[in-house]
C-alpha atoms as a PDB file:
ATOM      1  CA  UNK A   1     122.744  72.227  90.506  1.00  0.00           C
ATOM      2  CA  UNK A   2     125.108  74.806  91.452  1.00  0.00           C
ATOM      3  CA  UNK A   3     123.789  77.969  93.217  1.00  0.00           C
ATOM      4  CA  UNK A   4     126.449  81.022  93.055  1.00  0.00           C
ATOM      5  CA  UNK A   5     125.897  84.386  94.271  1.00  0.00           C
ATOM      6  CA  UNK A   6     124.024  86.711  92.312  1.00  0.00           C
ATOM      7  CA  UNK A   7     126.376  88.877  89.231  1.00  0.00           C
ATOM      8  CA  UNK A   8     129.656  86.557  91.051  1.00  0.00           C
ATOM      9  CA  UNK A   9     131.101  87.281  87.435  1.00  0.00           C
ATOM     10  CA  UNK A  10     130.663  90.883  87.497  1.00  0.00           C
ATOM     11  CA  UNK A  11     133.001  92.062  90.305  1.00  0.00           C
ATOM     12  CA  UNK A  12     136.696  90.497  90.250  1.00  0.00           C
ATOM     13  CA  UNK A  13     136.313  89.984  93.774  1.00  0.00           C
ATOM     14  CA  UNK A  14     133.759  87.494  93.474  1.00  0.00           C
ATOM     15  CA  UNK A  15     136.025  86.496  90.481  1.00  0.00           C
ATOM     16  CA  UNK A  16     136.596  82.393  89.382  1.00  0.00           C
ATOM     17  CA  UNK A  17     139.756  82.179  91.296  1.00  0.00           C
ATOM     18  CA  UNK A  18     137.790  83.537  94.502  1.00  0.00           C
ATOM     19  CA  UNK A  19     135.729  80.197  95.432  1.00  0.00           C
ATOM     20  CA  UNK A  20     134.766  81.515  98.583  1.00  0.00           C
ATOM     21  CA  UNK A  21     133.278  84.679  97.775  1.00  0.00           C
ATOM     22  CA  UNK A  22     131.046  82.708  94.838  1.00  0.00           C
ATOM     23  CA  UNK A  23     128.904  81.049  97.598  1.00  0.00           C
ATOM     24  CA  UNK A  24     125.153  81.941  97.756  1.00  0.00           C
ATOM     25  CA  UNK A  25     123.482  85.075  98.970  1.00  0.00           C
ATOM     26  CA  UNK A  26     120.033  85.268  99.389  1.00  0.00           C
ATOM     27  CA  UNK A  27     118.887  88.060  97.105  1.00  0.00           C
ATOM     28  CA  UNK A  28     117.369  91.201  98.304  1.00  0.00           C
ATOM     29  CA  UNK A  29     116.458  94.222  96.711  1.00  0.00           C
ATOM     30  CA  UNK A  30     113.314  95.563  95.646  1.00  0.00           C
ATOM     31  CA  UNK A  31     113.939  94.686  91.853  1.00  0.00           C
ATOM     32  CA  UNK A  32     115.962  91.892  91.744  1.00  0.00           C
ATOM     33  CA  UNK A  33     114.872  89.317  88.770  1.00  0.00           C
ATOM     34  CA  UNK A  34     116.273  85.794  91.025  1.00  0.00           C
ATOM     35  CA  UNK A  35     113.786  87.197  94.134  1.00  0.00           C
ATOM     36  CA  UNK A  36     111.207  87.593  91.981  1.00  0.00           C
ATOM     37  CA  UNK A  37     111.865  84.414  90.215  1.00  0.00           C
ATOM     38  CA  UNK A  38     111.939  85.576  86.776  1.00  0.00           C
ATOM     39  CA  UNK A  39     112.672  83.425  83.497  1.00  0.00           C
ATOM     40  CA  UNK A  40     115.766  83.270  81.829  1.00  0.00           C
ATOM     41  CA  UNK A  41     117.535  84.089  85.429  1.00  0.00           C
ATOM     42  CA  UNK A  42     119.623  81.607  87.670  1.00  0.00           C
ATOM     43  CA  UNK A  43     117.553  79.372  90.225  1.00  0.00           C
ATOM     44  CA  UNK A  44     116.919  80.392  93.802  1.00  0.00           C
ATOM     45  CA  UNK A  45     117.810  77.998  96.526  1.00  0.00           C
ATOM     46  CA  UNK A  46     115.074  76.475  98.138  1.00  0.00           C
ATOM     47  CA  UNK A  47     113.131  73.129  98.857  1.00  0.00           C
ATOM     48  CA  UNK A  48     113.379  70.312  96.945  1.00  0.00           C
ATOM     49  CA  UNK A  49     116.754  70.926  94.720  1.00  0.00           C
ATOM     50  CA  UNK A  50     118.479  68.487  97.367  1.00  0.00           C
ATOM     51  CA  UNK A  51     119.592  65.127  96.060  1.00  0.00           C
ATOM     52  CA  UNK A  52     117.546  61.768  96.935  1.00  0.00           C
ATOM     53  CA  UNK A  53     119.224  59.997 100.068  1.00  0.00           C
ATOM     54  CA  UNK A  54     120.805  57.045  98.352  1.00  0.00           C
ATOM     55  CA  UNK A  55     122.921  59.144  96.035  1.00  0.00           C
ATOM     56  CA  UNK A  56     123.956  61.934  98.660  1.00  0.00           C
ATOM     57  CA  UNK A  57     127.845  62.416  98.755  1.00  0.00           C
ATOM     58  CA  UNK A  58     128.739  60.010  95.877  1.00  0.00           C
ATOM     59  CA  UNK A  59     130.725  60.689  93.334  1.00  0.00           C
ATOM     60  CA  UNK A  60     129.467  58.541  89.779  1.00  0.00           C
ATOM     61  CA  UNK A  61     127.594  56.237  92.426  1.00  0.00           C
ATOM     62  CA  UNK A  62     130.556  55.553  94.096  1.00  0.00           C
ATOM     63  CA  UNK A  63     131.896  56.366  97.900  1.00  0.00           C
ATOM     64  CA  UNK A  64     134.338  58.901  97.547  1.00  0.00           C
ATOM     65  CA  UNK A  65     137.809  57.952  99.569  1.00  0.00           C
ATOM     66  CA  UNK A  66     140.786  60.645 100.553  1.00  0.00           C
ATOM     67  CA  UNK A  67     143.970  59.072  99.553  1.00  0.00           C
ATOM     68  CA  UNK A  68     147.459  60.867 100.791  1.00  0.00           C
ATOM     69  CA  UNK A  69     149.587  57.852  99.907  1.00  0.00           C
ATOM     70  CA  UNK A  70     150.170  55.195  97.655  1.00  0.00           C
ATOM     71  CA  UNK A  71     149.607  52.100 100.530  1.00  0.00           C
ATOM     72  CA  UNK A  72     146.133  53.458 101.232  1.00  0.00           C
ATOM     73  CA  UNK A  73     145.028  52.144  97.385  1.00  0.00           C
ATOM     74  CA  UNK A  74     144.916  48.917  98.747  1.00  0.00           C
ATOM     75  CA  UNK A  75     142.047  49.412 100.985  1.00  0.00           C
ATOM     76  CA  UNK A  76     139.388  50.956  98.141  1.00  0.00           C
ATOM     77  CA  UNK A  77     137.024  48.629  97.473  1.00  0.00           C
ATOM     78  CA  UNK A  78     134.849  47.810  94.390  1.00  0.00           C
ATOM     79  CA  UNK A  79     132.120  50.315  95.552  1.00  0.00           C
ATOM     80  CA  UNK A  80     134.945  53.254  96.303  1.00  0.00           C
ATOM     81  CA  UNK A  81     136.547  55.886  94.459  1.00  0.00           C
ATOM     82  CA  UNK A  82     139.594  57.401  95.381  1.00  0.00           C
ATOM     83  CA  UNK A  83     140.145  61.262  95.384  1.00  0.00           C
ATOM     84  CA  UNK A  84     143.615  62.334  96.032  1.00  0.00           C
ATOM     85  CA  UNK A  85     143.959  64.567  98.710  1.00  0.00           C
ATOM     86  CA  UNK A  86     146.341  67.567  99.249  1.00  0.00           C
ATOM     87  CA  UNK A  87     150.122  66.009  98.486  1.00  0.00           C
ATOM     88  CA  UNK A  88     153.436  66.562  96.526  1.00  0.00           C
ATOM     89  CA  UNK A  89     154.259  66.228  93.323  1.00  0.00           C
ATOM     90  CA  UNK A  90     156.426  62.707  94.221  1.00  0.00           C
ATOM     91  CA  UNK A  91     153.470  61.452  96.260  1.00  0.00           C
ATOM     92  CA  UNK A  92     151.094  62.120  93.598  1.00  0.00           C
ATOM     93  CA  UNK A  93     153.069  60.419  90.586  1.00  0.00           C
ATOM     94  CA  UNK A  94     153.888  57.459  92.879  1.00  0.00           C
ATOM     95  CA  UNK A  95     150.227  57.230  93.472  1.00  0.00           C
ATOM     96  CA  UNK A  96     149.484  57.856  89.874  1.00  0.00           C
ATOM     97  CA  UNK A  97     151.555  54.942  89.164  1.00  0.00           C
ATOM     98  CA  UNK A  98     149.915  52.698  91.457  1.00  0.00           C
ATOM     99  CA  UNK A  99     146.189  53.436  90.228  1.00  0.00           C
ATOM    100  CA  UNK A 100     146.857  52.341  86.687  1.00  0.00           C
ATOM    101  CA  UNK A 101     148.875  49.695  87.730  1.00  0.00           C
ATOM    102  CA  UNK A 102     145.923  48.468  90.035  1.00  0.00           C
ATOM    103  CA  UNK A 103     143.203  49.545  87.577  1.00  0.00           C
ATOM    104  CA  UNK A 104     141.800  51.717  90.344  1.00  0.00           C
ATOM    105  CA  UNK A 105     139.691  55.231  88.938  1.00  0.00           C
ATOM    106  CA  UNK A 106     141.285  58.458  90.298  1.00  0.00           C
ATOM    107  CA  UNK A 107     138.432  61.195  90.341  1.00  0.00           C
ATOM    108  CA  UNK A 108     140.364  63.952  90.550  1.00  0.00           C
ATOM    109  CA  UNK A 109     143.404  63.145  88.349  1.00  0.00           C
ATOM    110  CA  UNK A 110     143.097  62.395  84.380  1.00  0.00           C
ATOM    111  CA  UNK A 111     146.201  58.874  84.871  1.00  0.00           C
ATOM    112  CA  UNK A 112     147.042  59.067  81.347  1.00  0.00           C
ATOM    113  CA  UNK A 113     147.235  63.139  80.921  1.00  0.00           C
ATOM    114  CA  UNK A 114     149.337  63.137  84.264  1.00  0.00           C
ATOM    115  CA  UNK A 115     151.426  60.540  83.584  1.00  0.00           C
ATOM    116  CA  UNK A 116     152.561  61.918  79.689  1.00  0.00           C
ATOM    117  CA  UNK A 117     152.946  64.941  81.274  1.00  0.00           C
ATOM    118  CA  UNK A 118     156.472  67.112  81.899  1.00  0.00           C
ATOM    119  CA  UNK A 119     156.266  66.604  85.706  1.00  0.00           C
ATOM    120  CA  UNK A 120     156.447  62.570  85.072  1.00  0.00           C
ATOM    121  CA  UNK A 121     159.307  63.210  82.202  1.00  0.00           C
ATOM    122  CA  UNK A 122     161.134  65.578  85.106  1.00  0.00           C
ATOM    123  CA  UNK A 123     161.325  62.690  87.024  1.00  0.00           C
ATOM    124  CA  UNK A 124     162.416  59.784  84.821  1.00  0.00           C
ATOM    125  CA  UNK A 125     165.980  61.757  84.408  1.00  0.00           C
END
């Protein structure tokens, strides 16, 4: 479940392209309708929303991995996902190349979107 601030949508500072600004607030105020837990309003934050041990920090019941280049594929196991961290454009399609050669599931990166793409076409030239 994802808790954002209170009316984040309202104010273009709090805006969708402001991540940091969405994060929760406890709401105050004497007639606010998430304090006083009111129906049809977005859920408060509190005790017993956290996920069960097991599945904590898992991505599709996987261990999520940081990959930053294309050698580090090789050392994902069968229980690991990779997530590609923050890279280049040439790092990225070199990795992207890799994964679907390897079979390996990219969480973060759709392989056959990327690789159609104009950015792989740029580089074929």
């Amino acid at each position: 479940m994802k808790f954002l601030r209170r009316t984040w949508y309202k104010l273009p500072s709090l805006g969708k392209g402001r991540k940091k600004k969405q994060k929760w607030r406890n709401p105050t105020g004497r007639h606010n309708k998430i304090r006083n837990k009111r129906r049809g309003y977005s859920a408060r934050v509190e005790i017993g929303y956290k996920t069960d041990r097991k599945a904590r920090g898992r991505i599709n019941e996987k261990i999520p991995k940081k990959i930053f280049n294309a050698k580090q594929l090789e050392n994902i196991g069968k229980n690991e996902i990779a997530v590609i961290g923050k890279i280049g454009m040439k790092k990225k399609i070199e990795i992207a190349k890799k994964a679907k050669e390897m079979k390996i599931e990219i969480h973060n990166l759709n392989l056959k979107k990327f690789l159609k793409g104009k950015n792989f076409e740029r580089d074929k030239k």
